[in-house]
PDB file of N, CA and C in Angstrom:
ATOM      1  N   UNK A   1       0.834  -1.173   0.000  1.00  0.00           N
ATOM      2  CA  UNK A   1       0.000   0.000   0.000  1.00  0.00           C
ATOM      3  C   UNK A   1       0.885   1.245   0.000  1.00  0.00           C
ATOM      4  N   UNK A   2       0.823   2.185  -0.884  1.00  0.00           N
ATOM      5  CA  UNK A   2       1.593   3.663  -1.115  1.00  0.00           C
ATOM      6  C   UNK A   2       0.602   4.413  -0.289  1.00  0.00           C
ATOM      7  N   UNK A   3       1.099   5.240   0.535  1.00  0.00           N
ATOM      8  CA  UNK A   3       0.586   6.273   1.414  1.00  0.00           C
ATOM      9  C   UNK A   3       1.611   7.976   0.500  1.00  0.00           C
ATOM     10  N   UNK A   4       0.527   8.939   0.512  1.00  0.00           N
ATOM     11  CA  UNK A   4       1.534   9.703  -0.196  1.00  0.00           C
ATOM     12  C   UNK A   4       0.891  11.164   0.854  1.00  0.00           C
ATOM     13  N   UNK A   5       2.212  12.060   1.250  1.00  0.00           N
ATOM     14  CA  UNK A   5       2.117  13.270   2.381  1.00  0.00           C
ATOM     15  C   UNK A   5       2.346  14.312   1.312  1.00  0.00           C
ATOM     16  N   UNK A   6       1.917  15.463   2.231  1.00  0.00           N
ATOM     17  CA  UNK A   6       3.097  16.522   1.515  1.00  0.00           C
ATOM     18  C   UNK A   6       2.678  17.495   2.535  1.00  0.00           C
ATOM     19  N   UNK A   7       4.326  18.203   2.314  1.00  0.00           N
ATOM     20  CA  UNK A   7       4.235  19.913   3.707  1.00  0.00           C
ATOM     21  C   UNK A   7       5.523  20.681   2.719  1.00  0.00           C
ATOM     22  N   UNK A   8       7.090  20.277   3.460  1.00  0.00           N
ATOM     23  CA  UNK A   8       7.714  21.034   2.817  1.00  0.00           C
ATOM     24  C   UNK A   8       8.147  20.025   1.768  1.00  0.00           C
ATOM     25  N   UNK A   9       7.519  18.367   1.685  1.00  0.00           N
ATOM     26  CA  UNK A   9       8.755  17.888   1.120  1.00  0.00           C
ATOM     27  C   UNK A   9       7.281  17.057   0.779  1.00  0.00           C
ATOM     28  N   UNK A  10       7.630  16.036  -0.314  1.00  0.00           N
ATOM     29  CA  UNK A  10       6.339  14.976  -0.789  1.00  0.00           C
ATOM     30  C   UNK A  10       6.927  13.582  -0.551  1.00  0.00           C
ATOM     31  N   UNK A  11       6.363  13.452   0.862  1.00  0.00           N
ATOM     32  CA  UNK A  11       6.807  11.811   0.860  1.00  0.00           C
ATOM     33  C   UNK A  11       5.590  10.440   0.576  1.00  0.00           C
ATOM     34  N   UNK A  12       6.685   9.256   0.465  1.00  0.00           N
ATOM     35  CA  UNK A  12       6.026   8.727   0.139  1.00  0.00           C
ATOM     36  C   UNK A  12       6.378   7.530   0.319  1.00  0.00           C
ATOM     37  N   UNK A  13       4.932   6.688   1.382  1.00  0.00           N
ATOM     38  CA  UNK A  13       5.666   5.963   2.268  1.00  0.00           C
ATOM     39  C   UNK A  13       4.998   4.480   1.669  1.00  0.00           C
ATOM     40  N   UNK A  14       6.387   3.810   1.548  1.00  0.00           N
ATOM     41  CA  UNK A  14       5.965   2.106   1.058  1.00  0.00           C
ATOM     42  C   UNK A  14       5.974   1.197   2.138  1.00  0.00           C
ATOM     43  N   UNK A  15       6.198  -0.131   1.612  1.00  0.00           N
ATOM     44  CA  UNK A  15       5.998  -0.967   2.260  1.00  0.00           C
ATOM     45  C   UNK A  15       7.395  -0.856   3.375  1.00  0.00           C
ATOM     46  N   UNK A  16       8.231  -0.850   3.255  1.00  0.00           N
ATOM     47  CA  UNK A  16       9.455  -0.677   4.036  1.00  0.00           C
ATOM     48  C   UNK A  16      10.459   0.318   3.936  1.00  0.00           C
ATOM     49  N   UNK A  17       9.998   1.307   3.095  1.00  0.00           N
ATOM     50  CA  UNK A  17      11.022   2.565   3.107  1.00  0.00           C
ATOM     51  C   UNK A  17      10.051   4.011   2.778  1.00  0.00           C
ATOM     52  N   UNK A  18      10.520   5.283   3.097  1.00  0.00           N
ATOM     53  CA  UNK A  18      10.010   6.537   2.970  1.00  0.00           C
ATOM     54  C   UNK A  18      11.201   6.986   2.687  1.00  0.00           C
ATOM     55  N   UNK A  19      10.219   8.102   1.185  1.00  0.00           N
ATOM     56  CA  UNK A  19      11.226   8.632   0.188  1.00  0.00           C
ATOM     57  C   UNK A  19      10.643   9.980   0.590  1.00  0.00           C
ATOM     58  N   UNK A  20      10.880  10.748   1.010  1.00  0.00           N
ATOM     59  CA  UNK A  20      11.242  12.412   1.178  1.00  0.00           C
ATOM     60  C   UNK A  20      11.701  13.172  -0.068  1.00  0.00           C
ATOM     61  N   UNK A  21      10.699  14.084  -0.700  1.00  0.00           N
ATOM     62  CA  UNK A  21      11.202  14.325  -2.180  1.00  0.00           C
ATOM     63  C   UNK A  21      10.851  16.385  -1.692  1.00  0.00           C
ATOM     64  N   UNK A  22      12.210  16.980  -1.616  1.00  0.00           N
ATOM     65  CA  UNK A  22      11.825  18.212  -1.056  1.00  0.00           C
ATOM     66  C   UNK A  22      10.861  18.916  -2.148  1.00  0.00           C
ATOM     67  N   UNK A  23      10.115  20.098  -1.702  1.00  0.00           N
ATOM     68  CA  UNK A  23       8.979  20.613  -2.893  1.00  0.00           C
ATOM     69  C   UNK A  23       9.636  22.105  -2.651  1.00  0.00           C
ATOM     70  N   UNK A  24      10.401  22.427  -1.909  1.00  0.00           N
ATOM     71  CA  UNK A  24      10.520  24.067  -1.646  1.00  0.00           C
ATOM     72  C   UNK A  24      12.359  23.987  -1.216  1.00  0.00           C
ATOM     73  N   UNK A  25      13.097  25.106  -1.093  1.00  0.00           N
ATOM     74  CA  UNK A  25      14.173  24.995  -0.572  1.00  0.00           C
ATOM     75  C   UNK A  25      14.426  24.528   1.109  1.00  0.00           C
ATOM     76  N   UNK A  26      13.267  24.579   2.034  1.00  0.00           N
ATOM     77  CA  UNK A  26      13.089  24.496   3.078  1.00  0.00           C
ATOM     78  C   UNK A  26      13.721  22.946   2.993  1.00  0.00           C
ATOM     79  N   UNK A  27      12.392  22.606   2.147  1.00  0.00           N
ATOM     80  CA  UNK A  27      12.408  20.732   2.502  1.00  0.00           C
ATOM     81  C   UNK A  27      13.833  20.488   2.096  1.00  0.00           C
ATOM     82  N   UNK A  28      14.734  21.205   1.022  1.00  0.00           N
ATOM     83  CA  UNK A  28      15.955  20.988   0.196  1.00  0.00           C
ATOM     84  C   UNK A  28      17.084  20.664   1.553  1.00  0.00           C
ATOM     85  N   UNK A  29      16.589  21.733   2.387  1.00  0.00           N
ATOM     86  CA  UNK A  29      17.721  21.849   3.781  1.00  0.00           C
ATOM     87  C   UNK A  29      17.301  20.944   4.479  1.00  0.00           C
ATOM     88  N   UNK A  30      16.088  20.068   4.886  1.00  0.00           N
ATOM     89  CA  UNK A  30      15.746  19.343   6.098  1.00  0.00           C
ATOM     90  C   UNK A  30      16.155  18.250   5.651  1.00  0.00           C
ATOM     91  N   UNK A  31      15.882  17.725   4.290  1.00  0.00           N
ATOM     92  CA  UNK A  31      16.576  16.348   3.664  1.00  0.00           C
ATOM     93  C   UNK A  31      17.983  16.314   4.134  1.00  0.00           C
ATOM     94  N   UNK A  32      19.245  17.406   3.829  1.00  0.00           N
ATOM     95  CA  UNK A  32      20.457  17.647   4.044  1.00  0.00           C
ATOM     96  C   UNK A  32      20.846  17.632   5.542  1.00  0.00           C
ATOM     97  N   UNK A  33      20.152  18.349   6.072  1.00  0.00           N
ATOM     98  CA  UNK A  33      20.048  17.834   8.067  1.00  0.00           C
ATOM     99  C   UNK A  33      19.999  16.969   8.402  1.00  0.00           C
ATOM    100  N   UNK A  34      19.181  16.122   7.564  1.00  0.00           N
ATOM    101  CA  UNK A  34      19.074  14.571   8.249  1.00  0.00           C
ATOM    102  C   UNK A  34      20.038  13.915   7.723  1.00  0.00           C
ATOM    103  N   UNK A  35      20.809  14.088   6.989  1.00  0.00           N
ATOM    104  CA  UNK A  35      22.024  13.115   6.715  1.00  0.00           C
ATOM    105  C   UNK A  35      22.941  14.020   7.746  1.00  0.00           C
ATOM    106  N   UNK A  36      23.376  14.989   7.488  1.00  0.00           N
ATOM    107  CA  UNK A  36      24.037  15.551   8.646  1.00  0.00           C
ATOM    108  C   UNK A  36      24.062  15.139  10.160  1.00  0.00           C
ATOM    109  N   UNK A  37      22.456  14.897  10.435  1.00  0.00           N
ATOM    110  CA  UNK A  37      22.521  14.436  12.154  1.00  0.00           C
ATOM    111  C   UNK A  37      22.607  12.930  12.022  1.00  0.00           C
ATOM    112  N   UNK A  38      22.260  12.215  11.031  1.00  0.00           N
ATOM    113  CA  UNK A  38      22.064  10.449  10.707  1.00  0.00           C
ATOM    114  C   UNK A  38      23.764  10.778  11.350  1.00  0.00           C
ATOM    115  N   UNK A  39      24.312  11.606  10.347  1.00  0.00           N
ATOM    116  CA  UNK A  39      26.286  10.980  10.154  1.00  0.00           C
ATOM    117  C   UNK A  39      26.570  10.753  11.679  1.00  0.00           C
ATOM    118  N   UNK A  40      26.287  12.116  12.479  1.00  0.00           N
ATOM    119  CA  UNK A  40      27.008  12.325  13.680  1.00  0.00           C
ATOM    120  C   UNK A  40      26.158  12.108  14.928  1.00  0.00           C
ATOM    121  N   UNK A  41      24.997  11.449  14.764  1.00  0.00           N
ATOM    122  CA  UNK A  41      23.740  11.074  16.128  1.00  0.00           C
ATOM    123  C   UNK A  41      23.659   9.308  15.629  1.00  0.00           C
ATOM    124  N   UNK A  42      23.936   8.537  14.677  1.00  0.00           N
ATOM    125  CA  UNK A  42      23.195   7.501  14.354  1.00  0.00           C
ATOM    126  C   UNK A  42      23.230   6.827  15.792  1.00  0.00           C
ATOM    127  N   UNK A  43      24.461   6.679  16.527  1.00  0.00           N
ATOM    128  CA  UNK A  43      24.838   5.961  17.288  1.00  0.00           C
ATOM    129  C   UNK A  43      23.994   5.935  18.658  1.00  0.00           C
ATOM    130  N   UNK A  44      23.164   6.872  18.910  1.00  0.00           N
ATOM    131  CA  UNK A  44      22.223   7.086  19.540  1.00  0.00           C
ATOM    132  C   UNK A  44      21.051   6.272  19.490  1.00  0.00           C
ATOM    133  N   UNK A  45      20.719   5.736  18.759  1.00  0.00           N
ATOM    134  CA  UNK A  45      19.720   4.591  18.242  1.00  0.00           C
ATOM    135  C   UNK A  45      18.081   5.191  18.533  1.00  0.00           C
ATOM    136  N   UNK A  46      18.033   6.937  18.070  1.00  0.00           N
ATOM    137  CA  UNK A  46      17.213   7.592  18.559  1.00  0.00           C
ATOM    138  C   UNK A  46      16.334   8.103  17.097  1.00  0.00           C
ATOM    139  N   UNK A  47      17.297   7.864  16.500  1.00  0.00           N
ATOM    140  CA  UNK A  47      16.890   8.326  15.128  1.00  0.00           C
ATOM    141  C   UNK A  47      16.873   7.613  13.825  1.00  0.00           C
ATOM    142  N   UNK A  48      15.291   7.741  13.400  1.00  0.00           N
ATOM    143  CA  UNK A  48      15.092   6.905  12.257  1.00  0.00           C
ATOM    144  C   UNK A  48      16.614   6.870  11.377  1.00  0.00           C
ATOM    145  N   UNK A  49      16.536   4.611  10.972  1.00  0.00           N
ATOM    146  CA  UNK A  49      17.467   4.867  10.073  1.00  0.00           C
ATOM    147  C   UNK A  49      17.436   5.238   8.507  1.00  0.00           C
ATOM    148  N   UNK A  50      18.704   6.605   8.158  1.00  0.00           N
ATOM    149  CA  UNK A  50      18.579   7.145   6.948  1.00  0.00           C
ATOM    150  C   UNK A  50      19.448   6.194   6.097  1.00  0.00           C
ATOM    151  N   UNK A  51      19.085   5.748   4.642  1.00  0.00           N
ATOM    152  CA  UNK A  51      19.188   4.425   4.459  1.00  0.00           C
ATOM    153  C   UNK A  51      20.554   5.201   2.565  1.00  0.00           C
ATOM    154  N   UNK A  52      19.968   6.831   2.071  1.00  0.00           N
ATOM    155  CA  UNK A  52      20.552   7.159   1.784  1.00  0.00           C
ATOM    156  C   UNK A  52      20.134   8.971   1.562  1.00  0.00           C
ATOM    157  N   UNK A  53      20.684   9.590   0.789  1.00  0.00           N
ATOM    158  CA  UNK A  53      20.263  11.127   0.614  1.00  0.00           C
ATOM    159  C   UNK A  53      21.057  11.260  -0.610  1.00  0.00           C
ATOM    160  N   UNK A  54      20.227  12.395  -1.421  1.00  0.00           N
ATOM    161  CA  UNK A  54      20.980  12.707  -3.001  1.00  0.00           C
ATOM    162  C   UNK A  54      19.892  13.679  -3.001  1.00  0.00           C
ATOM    163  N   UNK A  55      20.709  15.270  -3.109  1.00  0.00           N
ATOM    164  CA  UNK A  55      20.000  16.646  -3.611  1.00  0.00           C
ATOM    165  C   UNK A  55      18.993  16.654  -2.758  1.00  0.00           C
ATOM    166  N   UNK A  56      19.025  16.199  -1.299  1.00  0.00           N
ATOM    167  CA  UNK A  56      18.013  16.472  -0.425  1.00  0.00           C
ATOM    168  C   UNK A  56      17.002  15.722  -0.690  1.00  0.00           C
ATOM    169  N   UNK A  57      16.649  14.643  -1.565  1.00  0.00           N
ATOM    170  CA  UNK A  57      16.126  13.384  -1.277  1.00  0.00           C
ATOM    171  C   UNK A  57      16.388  12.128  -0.485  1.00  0.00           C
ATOM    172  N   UNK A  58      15.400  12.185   0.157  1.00  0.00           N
ATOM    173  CA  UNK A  58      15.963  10.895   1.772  1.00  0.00           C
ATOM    174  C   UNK A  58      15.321   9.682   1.403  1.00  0.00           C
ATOM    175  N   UNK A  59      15.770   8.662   1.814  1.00  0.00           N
ATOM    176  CA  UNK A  59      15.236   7.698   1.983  1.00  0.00           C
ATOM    177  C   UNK A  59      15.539   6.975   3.127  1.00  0.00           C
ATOM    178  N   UNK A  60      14.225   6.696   3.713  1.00  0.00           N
ATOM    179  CA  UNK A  60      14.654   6.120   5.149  1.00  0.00           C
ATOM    180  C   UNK A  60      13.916   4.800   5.194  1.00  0.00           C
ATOM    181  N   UNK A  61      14.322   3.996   6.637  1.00  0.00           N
ATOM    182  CA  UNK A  61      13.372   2.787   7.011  1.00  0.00           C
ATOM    183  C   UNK A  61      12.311   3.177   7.372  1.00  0.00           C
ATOM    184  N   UNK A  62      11.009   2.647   7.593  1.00  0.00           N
ATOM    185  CA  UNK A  62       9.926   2.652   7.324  1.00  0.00           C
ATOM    186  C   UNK A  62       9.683   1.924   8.758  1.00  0.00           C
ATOM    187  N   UNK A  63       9.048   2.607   9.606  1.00  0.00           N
ATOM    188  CA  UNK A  63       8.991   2.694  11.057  1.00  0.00           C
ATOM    189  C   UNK A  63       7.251   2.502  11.492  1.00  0.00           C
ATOM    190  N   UNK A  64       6.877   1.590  12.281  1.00  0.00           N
ATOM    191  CA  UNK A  64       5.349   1.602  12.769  1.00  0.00           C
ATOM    192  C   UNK A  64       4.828   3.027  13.109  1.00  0.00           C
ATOM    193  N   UNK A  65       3.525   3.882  13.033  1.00  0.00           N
ATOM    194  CA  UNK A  65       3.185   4.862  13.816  1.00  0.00           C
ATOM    195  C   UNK A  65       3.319   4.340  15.744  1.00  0.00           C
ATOM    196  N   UNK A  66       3.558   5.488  15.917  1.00  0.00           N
ATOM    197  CA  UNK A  66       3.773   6.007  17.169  1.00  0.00           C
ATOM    198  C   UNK A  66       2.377   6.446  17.950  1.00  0.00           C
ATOM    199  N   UNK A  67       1.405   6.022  18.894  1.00  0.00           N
ATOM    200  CA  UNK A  67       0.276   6.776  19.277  1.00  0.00           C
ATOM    201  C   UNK A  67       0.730   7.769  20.476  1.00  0.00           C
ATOM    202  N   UNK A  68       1.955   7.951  21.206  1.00  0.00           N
ATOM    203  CA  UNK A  68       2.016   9.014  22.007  1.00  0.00           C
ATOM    204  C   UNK A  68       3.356   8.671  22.161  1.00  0.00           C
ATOM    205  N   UNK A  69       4.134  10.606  22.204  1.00  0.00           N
ATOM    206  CA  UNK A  69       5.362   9.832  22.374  1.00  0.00           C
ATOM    207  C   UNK A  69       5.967  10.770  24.068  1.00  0.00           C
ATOM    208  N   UNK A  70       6.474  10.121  24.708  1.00  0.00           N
ATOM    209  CA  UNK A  70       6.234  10.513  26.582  1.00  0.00           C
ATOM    210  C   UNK A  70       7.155  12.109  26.465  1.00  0.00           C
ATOM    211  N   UNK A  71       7.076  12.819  26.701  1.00  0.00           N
ATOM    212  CA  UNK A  71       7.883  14.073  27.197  1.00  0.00           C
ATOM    213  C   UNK A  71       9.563  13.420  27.903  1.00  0.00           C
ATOM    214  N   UNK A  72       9.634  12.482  28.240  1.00  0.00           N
ATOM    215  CA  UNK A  72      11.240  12.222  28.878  1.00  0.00           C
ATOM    216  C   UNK A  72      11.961  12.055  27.719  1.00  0.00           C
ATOM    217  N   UNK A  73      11.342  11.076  26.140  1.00  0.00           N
ATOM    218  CA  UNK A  73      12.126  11.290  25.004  1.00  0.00           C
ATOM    219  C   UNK A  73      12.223  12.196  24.454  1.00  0.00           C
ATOM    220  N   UNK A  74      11.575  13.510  24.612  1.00  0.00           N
ATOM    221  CA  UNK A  74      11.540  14.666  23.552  1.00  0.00           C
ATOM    222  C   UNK A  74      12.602  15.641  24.379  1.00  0.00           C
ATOM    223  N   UNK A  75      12.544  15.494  25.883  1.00  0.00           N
ATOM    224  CA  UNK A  75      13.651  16.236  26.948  1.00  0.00           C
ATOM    225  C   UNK A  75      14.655  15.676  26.154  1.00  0.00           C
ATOM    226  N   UNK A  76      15.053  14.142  26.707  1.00  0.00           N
ATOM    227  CA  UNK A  76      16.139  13.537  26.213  1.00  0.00           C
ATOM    228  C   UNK A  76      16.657  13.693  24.688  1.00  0.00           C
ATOM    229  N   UNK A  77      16.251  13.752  24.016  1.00  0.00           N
ATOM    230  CA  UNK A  77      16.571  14.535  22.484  1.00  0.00           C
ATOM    231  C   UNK A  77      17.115  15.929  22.395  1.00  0.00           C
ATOM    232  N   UNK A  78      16.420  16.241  22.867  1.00  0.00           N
ATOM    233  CA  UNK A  78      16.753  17.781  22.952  1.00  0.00           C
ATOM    234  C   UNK A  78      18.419  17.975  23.513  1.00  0.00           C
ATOM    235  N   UNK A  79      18.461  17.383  24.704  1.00  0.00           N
ATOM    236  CA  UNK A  79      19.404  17.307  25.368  1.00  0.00           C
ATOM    237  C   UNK A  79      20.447  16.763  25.118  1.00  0.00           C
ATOM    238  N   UNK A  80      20.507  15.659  24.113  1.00  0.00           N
ATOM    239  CA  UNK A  80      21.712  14.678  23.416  1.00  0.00           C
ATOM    240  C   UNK A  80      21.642  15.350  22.098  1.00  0.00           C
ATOM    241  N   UNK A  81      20.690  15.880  21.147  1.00  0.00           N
ATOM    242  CA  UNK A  81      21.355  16.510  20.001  1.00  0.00           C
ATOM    243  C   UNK A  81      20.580  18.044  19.913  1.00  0.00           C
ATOM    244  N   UNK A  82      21.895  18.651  20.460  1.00  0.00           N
ATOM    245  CA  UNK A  82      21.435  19.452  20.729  1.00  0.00           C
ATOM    246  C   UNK A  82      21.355  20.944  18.812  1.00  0.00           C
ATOM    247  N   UNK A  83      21.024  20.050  18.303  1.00  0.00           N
ATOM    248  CA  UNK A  83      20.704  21.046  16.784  1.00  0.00           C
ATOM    249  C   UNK A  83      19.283  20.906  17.322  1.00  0.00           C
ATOM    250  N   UNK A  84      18.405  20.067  17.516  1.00  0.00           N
ATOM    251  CA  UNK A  84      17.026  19.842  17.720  1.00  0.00           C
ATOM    252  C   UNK A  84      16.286  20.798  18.949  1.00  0.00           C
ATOM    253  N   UNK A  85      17.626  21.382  19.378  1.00  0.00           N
ATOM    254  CA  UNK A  85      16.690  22.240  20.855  1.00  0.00           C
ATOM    255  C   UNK A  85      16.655  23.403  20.661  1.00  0.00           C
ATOM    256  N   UNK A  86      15.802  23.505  19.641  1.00  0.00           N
ATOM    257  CA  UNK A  86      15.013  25.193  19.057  1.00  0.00           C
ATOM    258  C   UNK A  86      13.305  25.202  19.363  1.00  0.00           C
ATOM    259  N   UNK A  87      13.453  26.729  19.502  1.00  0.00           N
ATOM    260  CA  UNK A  87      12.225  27.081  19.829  1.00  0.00           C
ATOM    261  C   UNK A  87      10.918  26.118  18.870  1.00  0.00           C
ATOM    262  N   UNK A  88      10.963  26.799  17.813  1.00  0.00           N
ATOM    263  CA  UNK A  88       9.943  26.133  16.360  1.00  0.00           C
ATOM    264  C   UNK A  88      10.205  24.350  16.138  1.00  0.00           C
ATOM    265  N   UNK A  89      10.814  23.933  17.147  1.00  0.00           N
ATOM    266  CA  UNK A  89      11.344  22.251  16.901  1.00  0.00           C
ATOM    267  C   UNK A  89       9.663  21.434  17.514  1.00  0.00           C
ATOM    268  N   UNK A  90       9.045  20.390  16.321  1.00  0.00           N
ATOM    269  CA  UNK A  90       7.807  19.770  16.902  1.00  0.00           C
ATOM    270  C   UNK A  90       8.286  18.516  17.074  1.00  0.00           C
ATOM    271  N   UNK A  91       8.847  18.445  18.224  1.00  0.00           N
ATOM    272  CA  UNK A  91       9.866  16.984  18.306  1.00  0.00           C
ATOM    273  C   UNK A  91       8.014  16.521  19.135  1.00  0.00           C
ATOM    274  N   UNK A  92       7.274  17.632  19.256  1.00  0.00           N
ATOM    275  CA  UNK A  92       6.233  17.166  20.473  1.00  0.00           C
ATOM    276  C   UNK A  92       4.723  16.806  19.998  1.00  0.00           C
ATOM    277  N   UNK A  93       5.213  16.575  18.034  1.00  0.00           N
ATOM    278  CA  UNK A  93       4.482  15.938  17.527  1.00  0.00           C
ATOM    279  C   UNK A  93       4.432  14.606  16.928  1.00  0.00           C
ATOM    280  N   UNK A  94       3.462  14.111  17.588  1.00  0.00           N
ATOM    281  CA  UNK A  94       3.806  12.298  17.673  1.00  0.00           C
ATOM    282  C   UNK A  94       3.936  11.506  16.369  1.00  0.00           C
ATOM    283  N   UNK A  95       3.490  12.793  15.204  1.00  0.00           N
ATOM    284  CA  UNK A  95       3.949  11.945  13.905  1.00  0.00           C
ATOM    285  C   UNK A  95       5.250  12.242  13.282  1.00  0.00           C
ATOM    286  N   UNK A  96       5.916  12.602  14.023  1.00  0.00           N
ATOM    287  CA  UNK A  96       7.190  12.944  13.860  1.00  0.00           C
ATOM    288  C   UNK A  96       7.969  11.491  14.708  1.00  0.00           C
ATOM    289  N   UNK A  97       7.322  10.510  14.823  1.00  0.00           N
ATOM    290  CA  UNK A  97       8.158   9.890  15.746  1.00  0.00           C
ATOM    291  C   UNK A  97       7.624   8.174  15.360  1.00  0.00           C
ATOM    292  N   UNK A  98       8.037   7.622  15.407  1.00  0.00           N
ATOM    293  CA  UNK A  98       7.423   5.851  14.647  1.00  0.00           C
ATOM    294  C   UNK A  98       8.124   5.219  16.518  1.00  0.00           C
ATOM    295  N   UNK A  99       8.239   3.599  15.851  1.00  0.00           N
ATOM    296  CA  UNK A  99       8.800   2.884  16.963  1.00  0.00           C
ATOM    297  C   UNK A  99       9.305   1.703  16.216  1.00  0.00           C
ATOM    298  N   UNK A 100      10.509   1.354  16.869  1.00  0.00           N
ATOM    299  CA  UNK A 100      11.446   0.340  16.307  1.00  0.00           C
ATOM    300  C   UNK A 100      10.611  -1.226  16.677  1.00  0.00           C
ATOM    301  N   UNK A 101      11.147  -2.576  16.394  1.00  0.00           N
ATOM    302  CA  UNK A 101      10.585  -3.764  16.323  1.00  0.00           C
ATOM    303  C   UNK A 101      10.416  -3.626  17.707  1.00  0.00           C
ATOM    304  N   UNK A 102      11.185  -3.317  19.037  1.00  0.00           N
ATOM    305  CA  UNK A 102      11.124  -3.150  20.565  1.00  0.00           C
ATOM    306  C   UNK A 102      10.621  -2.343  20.659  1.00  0.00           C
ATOM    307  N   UNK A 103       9.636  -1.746  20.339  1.00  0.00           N
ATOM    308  CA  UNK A 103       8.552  -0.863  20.322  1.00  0.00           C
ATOM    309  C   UNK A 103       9.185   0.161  21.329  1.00  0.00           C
ATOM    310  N   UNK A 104      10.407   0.625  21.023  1.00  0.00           N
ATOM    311  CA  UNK A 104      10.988   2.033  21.471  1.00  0.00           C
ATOM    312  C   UNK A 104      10.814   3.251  20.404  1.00  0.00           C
ATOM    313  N   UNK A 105      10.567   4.554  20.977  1.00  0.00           N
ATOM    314  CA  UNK A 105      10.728   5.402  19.627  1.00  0.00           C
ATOM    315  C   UNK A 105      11.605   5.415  19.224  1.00  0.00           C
ATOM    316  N   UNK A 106      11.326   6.159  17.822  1.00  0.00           N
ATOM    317  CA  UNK A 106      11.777   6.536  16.874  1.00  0.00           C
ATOM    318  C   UNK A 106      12.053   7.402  16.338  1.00  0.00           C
ATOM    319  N   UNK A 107      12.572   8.797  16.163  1.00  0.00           N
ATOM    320  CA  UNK A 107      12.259  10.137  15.776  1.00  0.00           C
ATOM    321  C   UNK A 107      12.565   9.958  13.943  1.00  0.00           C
ATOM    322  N   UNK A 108      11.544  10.260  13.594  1.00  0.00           N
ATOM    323  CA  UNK A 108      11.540   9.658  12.450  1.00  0.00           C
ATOM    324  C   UNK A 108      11.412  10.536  10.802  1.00  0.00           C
ATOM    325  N   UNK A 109      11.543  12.215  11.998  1.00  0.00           N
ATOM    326  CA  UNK A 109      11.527  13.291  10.833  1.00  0.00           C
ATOM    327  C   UNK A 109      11.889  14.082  11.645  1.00  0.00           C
ATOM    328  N   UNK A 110      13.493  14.623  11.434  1.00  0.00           N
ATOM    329  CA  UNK A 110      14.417  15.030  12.624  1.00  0.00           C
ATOM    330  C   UNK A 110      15.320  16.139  11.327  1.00  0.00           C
ATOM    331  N   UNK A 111      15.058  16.787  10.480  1.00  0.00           N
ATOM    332  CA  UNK A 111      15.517  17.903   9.266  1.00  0.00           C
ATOM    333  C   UNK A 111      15.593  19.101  10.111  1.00  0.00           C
ATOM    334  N   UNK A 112      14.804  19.479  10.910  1.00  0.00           N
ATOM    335  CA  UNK A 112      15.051  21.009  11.366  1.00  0.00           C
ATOM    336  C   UNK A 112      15.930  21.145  12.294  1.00  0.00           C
ATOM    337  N   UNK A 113      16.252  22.488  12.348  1.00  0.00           N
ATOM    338  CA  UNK A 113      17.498  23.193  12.896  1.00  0.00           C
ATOM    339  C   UNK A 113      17.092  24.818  13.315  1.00  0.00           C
ATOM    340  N   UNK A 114      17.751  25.452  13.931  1.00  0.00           N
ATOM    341  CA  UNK A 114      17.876  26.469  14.161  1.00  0.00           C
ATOM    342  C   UNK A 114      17.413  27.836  13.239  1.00  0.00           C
ATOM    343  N   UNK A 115      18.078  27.762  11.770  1.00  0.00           N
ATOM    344  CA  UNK A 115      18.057  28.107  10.644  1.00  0.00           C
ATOM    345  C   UNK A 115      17.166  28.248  10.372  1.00  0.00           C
ATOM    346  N   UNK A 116      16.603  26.758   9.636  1.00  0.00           N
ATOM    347  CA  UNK A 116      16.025  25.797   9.195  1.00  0.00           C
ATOM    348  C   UNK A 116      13.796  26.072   9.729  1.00  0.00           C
ATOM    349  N   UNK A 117      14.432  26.621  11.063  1.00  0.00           N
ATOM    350  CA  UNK A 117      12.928  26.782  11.629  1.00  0.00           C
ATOM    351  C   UNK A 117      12.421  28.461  11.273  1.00  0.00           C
ATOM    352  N   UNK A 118      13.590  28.839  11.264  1.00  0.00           N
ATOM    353  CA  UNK A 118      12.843  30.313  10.647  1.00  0.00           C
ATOM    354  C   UNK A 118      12.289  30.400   9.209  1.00  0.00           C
ATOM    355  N   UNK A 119      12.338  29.592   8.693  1.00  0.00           N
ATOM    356  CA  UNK A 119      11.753  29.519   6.814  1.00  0.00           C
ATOM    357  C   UNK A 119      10.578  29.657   6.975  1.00  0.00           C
ATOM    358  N   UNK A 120       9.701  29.428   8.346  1.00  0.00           N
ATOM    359  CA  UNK A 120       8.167  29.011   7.988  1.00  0.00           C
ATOM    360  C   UNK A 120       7.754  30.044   6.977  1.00  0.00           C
TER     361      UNK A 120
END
């Protein structure tokens, strides 16, 4: 089943992967962030895995929805990468967030930044 989004970027989510296709320069930079924080956070096991990126097209693993995600992971995020601890950051929206096979989250659309949040 193809599920298809769109905001800054048109994704489009398959059976086991989501393709992030930016539509504006915004989405161009959040695709590029997420390989940026994938490179230097992967090890954190906090953040969806990014599987590759080209011209700000992502492709990631393909993560269960999330129905609530607790305030101690969105502290704890904030607090371990700290590009994510901006004002305009919706780390505190739960579709921003899936859950791995151990049904731990996932942050699973993690592009914004500092910068990045002033485009609205």
């Amino acid at each position: 089943m193809l599920k298809i989004k769109s905001s800054t970027r048109l994704v489009f989510i398959l059976k086991d992967i989501v393709i992030k296709i930016p539509l504006s320069r915004r989405g161009y930079l959040q695709g590029k962030n997420e390989k940026t924080l994938w490179d230097k956070y992967n090890h954190l096991n906090m953040l969806g895995e990014l599987r590759w990126e080209r011209f700000g097209i992502v492709c990631m693993k393909r993560y269960s929805p999330l129905n609530r995600i607790p305030n101690g992971y969105v502290n704890w995020t904030k607090r371990n990468i700290l590009e994510l601890n901006v004002i305009n950051c919706d780390l505190y929206n739960v579709k921003n967030w899936g859950q791995d096979e151990n049904l731990n989250p996932i942050l699973i659309d993690y592009g914004i930044n500092e910068y990045i949040s002033t485009l609205y």
